[in-house]
N, C-alpha and C. Protein backbone atom coordinates (compact mmCIF):
# COMPACT_ATOMS: atom_id res chain seq x y z
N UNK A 1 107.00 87.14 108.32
CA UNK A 1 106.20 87.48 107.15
C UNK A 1 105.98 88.99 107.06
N UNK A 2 105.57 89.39 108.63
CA UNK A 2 105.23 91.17 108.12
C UNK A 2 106.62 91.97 107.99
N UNK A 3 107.63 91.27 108.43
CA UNK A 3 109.29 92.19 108.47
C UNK A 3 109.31 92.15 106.90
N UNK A 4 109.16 90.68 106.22
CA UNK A 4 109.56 90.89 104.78
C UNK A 4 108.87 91.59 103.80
N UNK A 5 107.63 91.36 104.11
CA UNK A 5 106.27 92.99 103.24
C UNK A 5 106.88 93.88 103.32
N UNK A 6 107.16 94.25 104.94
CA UNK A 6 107.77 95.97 105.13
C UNK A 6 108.95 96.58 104.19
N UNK A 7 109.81 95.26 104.35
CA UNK A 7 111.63 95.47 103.86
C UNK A 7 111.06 95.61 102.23
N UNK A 8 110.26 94.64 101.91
CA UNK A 8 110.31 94.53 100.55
C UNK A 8 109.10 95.56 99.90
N UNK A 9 108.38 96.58 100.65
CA UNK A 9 107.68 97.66 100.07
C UNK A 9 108.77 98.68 100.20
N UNK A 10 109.78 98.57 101.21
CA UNK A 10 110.52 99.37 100.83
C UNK A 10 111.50 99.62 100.25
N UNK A 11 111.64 98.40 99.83
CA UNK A 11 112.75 98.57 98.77
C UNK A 11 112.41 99.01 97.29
N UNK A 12 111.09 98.34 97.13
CA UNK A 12 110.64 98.58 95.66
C UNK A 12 110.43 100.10 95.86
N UNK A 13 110.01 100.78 96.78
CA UNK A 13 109.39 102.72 97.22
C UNK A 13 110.90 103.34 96.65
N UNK A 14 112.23 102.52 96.97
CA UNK A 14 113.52 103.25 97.24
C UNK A 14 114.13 103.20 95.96
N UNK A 15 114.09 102.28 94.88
CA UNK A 15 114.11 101.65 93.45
C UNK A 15 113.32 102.62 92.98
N UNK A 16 111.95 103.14 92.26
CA UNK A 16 110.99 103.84 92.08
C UNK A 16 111.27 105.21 92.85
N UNK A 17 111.59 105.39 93.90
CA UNK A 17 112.09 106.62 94.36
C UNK A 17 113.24 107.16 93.26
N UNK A 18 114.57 106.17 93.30
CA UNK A 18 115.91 106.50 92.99
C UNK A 18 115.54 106.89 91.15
N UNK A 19 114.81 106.09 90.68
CA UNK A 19 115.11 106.19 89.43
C UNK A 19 114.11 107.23 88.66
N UNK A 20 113.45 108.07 89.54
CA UNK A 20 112.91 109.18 88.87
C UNK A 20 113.49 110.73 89.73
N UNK A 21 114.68 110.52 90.38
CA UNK A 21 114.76 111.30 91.05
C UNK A 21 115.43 112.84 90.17
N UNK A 22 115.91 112.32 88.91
CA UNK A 22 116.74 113.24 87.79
C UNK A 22 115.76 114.33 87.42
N UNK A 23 114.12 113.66 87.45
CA UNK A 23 112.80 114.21 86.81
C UNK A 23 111.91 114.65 88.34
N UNK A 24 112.66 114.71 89.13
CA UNK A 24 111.42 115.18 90.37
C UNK A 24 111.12 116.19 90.31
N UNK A 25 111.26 117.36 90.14
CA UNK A 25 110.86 118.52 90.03
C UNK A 25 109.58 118.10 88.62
N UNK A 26 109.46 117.60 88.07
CA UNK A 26 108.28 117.37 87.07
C UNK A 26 107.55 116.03 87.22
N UNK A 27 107.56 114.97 88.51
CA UNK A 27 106.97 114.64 88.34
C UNK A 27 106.05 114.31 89.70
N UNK A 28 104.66 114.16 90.16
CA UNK A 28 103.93 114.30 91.01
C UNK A 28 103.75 113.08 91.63
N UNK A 29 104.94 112.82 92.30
CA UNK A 29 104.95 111.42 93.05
C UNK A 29 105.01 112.00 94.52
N UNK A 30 104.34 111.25 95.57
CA UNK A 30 104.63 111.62 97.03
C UNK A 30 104.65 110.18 97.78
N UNK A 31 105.78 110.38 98.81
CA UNK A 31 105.84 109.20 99.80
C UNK A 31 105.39 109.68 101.13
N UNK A 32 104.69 108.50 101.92
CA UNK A 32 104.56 108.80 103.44
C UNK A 32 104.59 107.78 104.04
N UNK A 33 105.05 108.02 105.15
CA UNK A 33 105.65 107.21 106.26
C UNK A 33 105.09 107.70 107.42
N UNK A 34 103.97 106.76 108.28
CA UNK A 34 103.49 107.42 109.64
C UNK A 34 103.70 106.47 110.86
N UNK A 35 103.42 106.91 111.72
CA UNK A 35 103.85 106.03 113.18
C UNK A 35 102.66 106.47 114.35
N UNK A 36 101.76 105.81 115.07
CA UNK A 36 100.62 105.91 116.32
C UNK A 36 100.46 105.15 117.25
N UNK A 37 99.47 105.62 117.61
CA UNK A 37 99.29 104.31 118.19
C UNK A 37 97.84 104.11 118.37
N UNK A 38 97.24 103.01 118.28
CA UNK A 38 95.88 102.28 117.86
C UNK A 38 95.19 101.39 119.17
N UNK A 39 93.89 102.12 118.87
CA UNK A 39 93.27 101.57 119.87
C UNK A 39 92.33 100.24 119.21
N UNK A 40 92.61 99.46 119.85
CA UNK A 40 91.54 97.80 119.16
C UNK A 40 89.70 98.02 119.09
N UNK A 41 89.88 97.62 118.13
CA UNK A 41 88.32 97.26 118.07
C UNK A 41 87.96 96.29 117.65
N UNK A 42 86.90 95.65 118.15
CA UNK A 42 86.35 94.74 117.70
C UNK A 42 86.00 93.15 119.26
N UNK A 43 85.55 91.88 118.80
CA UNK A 43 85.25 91.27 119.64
C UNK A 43 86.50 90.36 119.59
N UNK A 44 86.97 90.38 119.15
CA UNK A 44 88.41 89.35 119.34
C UNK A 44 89.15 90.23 120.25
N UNK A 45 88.98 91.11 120.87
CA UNK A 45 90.12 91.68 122.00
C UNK A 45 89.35 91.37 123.00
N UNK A 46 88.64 90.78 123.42
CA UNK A 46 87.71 91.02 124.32
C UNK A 46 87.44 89.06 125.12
N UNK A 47 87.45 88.53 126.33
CA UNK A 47 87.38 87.28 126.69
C UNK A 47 85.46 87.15 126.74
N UNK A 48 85.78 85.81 127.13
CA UNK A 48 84.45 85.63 127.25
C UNK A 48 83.85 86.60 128.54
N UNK A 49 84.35 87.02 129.43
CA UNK A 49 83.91 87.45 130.93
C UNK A 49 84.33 89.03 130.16
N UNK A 50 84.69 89.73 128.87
CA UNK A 50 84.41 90.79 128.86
C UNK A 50 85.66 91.72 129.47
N UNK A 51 86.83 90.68 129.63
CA UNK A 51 88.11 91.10 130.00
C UNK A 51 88.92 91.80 128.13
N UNK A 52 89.45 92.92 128.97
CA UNK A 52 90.41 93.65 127.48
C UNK A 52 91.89 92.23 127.28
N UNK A 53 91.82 92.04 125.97
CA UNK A 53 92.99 90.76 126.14
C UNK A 53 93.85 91.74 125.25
N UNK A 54 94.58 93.29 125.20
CA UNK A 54 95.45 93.77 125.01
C UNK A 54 95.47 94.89 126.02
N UNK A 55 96.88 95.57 125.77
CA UNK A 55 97.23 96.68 126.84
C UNK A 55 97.66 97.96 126.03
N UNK A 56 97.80 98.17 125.04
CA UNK A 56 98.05 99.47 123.43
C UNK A 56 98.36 98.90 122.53
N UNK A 57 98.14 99.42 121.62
CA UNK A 57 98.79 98.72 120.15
C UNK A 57 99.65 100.28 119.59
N UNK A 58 100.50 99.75 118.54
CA UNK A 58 101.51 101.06 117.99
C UNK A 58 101.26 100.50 116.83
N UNK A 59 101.12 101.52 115.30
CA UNK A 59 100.78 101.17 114.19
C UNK A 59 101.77 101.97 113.28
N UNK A 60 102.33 101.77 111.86
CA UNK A 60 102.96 101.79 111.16
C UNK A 60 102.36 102.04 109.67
N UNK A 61 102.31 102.78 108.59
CA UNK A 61 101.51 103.17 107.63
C UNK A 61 102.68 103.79 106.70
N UNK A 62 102.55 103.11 105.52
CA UNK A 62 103.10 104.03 104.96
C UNK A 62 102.67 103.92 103.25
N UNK A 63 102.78 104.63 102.30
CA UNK A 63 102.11 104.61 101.08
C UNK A 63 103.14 105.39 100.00
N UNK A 64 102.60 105.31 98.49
CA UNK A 64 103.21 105.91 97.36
C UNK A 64 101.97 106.34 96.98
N UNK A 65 101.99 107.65 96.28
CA UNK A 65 101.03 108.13 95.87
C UNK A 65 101.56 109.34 94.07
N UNK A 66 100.39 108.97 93.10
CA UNK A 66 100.85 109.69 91.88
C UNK A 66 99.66 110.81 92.26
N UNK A 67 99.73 111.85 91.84
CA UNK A 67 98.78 113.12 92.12
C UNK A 67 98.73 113.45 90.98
N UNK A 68 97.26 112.94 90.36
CA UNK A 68 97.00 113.83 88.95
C UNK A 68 96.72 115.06 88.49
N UNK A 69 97.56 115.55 87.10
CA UNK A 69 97.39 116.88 86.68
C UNK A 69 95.74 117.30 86.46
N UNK A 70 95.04 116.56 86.08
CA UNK A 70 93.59 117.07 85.49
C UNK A 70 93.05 117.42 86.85
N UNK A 71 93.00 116.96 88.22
CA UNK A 71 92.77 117.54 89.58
C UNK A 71 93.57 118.18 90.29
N UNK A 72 94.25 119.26 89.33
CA UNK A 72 95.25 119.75 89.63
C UNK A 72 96.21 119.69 90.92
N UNK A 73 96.54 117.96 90.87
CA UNK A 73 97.49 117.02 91.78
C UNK A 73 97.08 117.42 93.28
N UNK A 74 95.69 117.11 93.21
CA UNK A 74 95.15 117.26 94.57
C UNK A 74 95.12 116.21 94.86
N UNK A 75 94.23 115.01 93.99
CA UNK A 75 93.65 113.54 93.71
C UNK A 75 95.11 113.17 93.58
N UNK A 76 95.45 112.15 94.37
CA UNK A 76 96.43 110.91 94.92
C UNK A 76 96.22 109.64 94.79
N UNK A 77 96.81 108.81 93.91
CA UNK A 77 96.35 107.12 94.03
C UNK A 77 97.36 106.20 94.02
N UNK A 78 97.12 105.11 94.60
CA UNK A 78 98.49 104.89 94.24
C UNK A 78 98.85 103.25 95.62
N UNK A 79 99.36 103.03 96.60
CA UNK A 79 99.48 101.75 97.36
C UNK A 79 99.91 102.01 98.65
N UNK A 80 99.39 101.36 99.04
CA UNK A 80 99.52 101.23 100.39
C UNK A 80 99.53 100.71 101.47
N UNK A 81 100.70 100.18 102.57
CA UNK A 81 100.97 99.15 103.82
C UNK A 81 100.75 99.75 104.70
N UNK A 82 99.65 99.07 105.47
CA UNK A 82 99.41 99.29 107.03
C UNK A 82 99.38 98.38 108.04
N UNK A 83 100.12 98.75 108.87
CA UNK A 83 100.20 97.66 110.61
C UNK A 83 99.90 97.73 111.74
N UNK A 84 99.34 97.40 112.15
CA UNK A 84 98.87 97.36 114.13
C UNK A 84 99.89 96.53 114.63
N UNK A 85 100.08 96.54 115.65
CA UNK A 85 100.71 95.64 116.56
C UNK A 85 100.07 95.95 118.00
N UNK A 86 99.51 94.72 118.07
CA UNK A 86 98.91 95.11 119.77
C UNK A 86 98.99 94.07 120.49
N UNK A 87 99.41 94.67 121.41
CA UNK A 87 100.27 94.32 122.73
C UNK A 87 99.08 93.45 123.78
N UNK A 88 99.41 92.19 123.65
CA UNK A 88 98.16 91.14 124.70
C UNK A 88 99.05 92.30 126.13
N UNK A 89 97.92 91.24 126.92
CA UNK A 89 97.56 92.18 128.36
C UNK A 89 97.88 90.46 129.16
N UNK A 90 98.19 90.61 130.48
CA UNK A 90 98.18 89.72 131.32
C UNK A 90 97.01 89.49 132.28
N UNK A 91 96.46 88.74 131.49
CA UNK A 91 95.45 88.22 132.65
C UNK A 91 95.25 87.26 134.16
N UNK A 92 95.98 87.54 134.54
CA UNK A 92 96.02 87.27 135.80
C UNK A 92 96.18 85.75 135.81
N UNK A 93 96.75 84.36 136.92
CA UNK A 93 95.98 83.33 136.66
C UNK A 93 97.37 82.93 135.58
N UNK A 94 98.68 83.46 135.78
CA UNK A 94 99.66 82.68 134.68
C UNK A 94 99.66 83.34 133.25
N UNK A 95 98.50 83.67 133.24
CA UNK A 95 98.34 83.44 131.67
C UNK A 95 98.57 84.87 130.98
N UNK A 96 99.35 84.87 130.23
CA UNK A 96 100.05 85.86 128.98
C UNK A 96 99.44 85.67 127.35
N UNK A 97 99.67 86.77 126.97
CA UNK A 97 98.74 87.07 125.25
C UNK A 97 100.27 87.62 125.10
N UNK A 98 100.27 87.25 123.96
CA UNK A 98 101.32 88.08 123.06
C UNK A 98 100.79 88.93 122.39
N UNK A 99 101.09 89.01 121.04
CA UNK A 99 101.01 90.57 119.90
C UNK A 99 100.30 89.94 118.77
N UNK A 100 98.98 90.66 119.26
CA UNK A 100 97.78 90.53 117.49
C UNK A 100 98.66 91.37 116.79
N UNK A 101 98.31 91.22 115.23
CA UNK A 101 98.66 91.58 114.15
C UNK A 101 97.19 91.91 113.40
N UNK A 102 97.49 93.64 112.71
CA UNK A 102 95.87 93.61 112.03
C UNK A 102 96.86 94.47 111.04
N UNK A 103 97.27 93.76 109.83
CA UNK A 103 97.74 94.53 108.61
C UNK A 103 97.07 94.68 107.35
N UNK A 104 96.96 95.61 105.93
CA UNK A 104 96.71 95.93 105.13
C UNK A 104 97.34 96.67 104.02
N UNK A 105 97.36 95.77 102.79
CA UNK A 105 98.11 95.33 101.69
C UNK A 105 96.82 96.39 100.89
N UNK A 106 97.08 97.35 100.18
CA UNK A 106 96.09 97.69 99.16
C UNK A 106 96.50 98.78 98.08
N UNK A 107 95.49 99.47 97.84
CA UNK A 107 95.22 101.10 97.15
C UNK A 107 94.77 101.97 97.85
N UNK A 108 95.26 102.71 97.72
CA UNK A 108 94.84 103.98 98.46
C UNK A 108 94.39 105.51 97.29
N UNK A 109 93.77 106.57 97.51
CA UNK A 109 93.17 107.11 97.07
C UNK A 109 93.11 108.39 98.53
N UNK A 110 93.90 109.40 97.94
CA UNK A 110 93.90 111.02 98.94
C UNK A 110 93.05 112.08 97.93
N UNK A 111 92.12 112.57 98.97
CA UNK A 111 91.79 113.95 97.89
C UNK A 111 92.50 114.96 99.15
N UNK A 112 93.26 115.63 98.78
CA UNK A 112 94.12 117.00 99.45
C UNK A 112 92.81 118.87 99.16
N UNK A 113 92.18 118.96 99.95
CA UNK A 113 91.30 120.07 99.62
C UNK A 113 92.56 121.60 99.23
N UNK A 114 93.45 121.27 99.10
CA UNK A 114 94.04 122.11 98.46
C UNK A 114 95.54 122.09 98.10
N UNK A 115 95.97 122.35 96.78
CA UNK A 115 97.22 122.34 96.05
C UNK A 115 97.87 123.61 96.68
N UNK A 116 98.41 123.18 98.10
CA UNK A 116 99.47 123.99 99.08
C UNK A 116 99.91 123.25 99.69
N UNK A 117 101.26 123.75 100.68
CA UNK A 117 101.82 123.50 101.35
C UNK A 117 101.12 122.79 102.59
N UNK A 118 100.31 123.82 102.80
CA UNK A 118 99.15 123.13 104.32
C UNK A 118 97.93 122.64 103.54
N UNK A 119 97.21 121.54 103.90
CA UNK A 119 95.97 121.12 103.43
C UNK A 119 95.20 120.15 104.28
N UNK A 120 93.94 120.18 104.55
CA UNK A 120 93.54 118.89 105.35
C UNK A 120 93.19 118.20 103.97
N UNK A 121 93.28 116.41 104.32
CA UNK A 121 92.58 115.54 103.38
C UNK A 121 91.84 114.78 104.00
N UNK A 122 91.43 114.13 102.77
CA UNK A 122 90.63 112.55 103.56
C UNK A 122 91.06 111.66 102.37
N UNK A 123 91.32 110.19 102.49
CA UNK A 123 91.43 109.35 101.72
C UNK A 123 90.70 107.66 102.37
N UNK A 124 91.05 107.28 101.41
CA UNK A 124 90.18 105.73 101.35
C UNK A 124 91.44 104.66 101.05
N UNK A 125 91.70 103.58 101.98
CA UNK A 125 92.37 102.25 101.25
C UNK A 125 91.53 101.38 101.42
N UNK A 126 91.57 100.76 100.06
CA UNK A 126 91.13 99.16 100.07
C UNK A 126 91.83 98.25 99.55
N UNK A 127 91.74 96.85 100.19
CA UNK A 127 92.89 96.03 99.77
C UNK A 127 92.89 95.03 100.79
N UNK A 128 93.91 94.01 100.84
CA UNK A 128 93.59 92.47 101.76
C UNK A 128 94.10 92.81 102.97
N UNK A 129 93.49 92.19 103.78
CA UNK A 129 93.59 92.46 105.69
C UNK A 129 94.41 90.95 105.82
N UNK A 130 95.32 90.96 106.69
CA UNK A 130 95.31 90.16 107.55
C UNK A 130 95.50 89.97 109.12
N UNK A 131 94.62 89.62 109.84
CA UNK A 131 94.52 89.48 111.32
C UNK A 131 95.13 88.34 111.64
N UNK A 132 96.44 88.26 113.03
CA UNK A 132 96.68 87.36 113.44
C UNK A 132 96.67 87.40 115.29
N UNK A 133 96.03 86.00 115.78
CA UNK A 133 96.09 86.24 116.83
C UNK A 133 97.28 85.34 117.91
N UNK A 134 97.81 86.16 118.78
CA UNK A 134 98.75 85.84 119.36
C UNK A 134 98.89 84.33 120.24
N UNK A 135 99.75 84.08 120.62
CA UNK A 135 100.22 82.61 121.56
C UNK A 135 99.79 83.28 122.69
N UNK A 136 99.53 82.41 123.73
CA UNK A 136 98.92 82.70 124.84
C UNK A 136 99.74 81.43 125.76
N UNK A 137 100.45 82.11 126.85
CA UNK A 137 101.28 80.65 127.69
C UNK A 137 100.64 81.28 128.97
N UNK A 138 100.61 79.37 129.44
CA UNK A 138 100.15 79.92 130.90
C UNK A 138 102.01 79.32 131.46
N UNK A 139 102.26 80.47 132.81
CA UNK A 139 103.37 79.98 133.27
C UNK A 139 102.83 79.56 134.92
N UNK A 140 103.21 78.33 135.05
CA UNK A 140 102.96 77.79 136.99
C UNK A 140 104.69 77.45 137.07
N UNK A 141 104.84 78.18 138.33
CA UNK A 141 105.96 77.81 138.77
C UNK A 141 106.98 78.58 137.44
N UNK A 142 107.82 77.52 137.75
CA UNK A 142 109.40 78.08 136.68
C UNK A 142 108.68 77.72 135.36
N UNK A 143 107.98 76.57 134.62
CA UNK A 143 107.79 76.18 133.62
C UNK A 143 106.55 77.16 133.18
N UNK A 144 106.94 77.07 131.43
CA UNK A 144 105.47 77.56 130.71
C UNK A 144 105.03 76.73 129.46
N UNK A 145 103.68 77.01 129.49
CA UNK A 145 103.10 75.95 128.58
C UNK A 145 102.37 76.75 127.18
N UNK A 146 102.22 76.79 126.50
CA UNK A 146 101.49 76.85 125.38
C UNK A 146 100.33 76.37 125.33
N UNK A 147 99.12 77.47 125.51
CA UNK A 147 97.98 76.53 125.76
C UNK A 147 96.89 77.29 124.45
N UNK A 148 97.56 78.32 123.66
CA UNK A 148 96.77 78.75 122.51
C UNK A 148 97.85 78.89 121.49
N UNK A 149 98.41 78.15 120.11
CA UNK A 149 98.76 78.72 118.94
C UNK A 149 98.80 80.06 118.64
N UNK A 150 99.36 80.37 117.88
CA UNK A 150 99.59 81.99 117.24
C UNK A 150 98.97 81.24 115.75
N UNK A 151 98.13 82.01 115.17
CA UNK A 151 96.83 82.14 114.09
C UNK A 151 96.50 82.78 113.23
N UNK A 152 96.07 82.74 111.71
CA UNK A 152 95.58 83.91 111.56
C UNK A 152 94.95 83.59 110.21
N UNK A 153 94.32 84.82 109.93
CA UNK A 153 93.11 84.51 109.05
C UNK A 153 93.06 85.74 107.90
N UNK A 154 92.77 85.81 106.46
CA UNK A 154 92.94 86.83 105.86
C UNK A 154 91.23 87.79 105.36
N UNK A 155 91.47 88.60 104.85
CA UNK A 155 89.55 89.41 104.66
C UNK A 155 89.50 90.63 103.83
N UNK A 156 88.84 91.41 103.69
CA UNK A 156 88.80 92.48 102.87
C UNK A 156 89.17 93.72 103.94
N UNK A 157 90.12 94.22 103.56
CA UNK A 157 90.21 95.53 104.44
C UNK A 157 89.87 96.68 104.10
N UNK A 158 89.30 97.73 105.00
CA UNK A 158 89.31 99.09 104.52
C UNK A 158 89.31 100.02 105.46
N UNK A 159 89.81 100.95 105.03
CA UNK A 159 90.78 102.27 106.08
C UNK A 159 90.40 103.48 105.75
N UNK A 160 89.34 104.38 106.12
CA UNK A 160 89.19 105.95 106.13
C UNK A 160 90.08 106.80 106.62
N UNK A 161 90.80 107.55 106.31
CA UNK A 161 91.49 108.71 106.90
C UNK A 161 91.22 109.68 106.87
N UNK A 162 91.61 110.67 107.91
CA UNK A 162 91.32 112.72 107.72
C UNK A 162 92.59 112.43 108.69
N UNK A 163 93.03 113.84 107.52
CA UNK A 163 94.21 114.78 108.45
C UNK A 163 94.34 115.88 107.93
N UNK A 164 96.07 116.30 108.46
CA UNK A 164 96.23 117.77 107.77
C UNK A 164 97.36 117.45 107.48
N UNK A 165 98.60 118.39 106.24
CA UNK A 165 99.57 118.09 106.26
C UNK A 165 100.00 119.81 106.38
N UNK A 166 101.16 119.73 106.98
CA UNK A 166 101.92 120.87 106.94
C UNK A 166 103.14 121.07 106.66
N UNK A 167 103.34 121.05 105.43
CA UNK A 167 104.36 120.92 104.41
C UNK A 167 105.29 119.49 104.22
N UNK A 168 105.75 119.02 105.03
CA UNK A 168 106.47 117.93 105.05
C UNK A 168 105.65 116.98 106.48
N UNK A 169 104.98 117.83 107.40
CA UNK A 169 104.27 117.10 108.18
C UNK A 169 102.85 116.53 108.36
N UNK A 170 102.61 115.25 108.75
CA UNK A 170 101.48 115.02 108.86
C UNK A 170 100.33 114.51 109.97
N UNK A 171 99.50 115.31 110.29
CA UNK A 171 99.21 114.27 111.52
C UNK A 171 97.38 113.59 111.10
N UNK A 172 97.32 112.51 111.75
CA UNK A 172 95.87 112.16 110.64
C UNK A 172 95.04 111.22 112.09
N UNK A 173 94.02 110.65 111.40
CA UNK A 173 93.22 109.57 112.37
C UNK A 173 92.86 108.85 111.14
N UNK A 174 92.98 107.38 111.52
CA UNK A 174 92.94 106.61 110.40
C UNK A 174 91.69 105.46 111.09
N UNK A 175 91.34 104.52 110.23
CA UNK A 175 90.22 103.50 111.05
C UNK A 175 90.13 102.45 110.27
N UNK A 176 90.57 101.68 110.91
CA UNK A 176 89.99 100.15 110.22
C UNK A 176 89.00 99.51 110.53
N UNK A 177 88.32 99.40 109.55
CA UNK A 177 87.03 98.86 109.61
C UNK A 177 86.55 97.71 110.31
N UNK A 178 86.12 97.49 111.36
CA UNK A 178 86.11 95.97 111.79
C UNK A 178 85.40 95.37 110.87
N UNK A 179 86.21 94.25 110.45
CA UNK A 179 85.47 93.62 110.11
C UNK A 179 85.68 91.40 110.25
N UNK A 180 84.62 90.57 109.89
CA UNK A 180 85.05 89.53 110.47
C UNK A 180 86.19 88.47 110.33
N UNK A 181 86.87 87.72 111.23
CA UNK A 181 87.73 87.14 111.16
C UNK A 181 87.58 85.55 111.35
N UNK A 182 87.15 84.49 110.88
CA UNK A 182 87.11 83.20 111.12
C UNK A 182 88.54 82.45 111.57
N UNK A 183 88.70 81.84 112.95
CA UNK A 183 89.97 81.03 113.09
C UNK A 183 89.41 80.03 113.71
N UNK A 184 89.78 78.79 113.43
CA UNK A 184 89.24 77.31 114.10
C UNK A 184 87.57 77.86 113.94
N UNK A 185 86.75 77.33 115.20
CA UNK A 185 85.35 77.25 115.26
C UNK A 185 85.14 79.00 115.82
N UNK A 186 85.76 79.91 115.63
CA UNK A 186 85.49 81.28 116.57
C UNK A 186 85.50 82.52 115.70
N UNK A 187 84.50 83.24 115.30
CA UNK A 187 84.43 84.40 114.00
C UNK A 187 83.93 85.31 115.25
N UNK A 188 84.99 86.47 114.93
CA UNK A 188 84.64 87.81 115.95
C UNK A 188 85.28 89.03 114.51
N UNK A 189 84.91 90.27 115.63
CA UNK A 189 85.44 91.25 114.26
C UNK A 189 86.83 91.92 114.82
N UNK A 190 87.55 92.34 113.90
CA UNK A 190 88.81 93.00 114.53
C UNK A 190 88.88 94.29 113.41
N UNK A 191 89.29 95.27 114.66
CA UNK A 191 89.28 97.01 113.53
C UNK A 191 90.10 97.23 114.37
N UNK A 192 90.23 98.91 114.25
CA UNK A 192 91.38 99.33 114.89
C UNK A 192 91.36 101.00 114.97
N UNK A 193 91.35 101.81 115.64
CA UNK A 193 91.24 103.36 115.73
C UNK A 193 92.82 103.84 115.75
N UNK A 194 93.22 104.60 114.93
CA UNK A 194 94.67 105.02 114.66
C UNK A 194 94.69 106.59 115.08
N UNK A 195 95.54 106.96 115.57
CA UNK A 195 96.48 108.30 115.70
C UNK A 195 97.46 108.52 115.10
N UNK A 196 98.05 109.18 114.01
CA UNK A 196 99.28 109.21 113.85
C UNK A 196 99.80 110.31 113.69
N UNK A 197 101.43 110.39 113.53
CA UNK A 197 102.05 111.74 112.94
C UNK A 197 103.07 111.28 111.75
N UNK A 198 104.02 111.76 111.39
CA UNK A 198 104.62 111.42 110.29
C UNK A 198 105.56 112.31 109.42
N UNK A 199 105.25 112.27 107.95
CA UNK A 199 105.97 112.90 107.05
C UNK A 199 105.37 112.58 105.92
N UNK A 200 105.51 113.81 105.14
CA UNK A 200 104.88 112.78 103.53
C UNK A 200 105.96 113.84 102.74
N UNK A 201 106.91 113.05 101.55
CA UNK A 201 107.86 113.87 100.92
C UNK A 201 107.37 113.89 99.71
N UNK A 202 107.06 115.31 98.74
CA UNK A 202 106.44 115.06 97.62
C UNK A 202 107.62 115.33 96.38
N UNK A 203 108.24 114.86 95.37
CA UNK A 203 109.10 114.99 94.18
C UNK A 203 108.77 116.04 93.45
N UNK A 204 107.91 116.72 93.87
CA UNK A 204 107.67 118.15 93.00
C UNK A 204 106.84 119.27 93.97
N UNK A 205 107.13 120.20 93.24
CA UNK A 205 106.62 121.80 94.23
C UNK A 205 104.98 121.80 94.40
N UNK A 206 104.58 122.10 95.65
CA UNK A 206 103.12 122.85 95.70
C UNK A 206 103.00 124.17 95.59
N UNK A 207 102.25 124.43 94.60
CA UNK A 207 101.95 125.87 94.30
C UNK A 207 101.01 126.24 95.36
């Protein structure tokens, strides 16, 4: 499910890319593409005894953005996919976690404090979360068992960012909001603290 979001935001970014590319120099479209890695938050990483049930997560972000003339294409709006992937931890005792999933489908919204090349921003996404939590096998001996399903549950997401960009580069801290997740009888919160670096390519000049 999250390979086909990805493939298929990017194809529609590459379509919409291709077919204004005759008019880029006039028109105020920007793409970005980032890569981190994310630290978990929330009570779903966490066992009952207070054990971490991941070992890093690496996250994936990327957005389209139109930059309006009346804010003299500082103000950015426009969509945006974001992914965690975090890595279960082995808890001792057989037992293995696989890979939570904490993604976000939305809008996004950049204010750039300045129409240049270098600028720090901050922006806002909001839009649908979905958290999934991983299979968990215990292995004894040669055999392994399945003793938790892979799960997941959907919610309102939202993501603060600050960074800086320097001309084609970007490096930022992003945050997902914990917030709650209901699966079977068990509601905990899941967020996420981001690092990233990147690129953002804009179709027209900064003055």
């Amino acid at each position: 499910m999250k390979t086909i979001s990805v493939k298929s935001f990017l194809i529609v970014a590459g379509l919409f890319a291709g077919s204004i590319m005759v008019n880029a120099q006039s028109l105020p479209v920007s793409f970005s593409g980032q890569f981190g890695y994310t630290v978990p938050q929330g009570g779903w990483f966490e066992n009952a005894e207070g054990e971490s049930m991941t070992r890093f997560g690496l996250n994936v972000d990327f957005d389209a953005l139109w930059h309006l003339e009346r804010f003299n294409r500082r103000l950015g709006v426009g969509i945006t996919y974001n992914s965690s992937f975090l890595f279960g931890a082995d808890l001792g005792a057989g037992l293995d976690v696989g890979i939570y999933g904490l993604s976000l489908y939305g809008v996004k919204g950049q204010w750039r404090f300045f129409n240049s090349r270098v600028s720090p921003y901050a922006s806002l996404s909001l839009g649908l979360a979905r958290f999934s939590t991983p299979e968990v096998t215990m292995h004894v001996g040669g055999s392994s068992t399945v003793v938790a399903e892979a799960e997941h549950a959907f919610g309102f997401g939202i993501r603060p960012e600050i960074g800086i960009e320097f001309g084609v580069f970007v490096i930022s801290v992003g945050y997902i909001v914990p917030m709650n997740y209901t699966i079977g009888n068990d509601t905990y919160s899941a967020g996420g603290l981001q690092f990233s670096i990147g690129t953002r390519i804009s179709l027209f000049d900064r003055r």
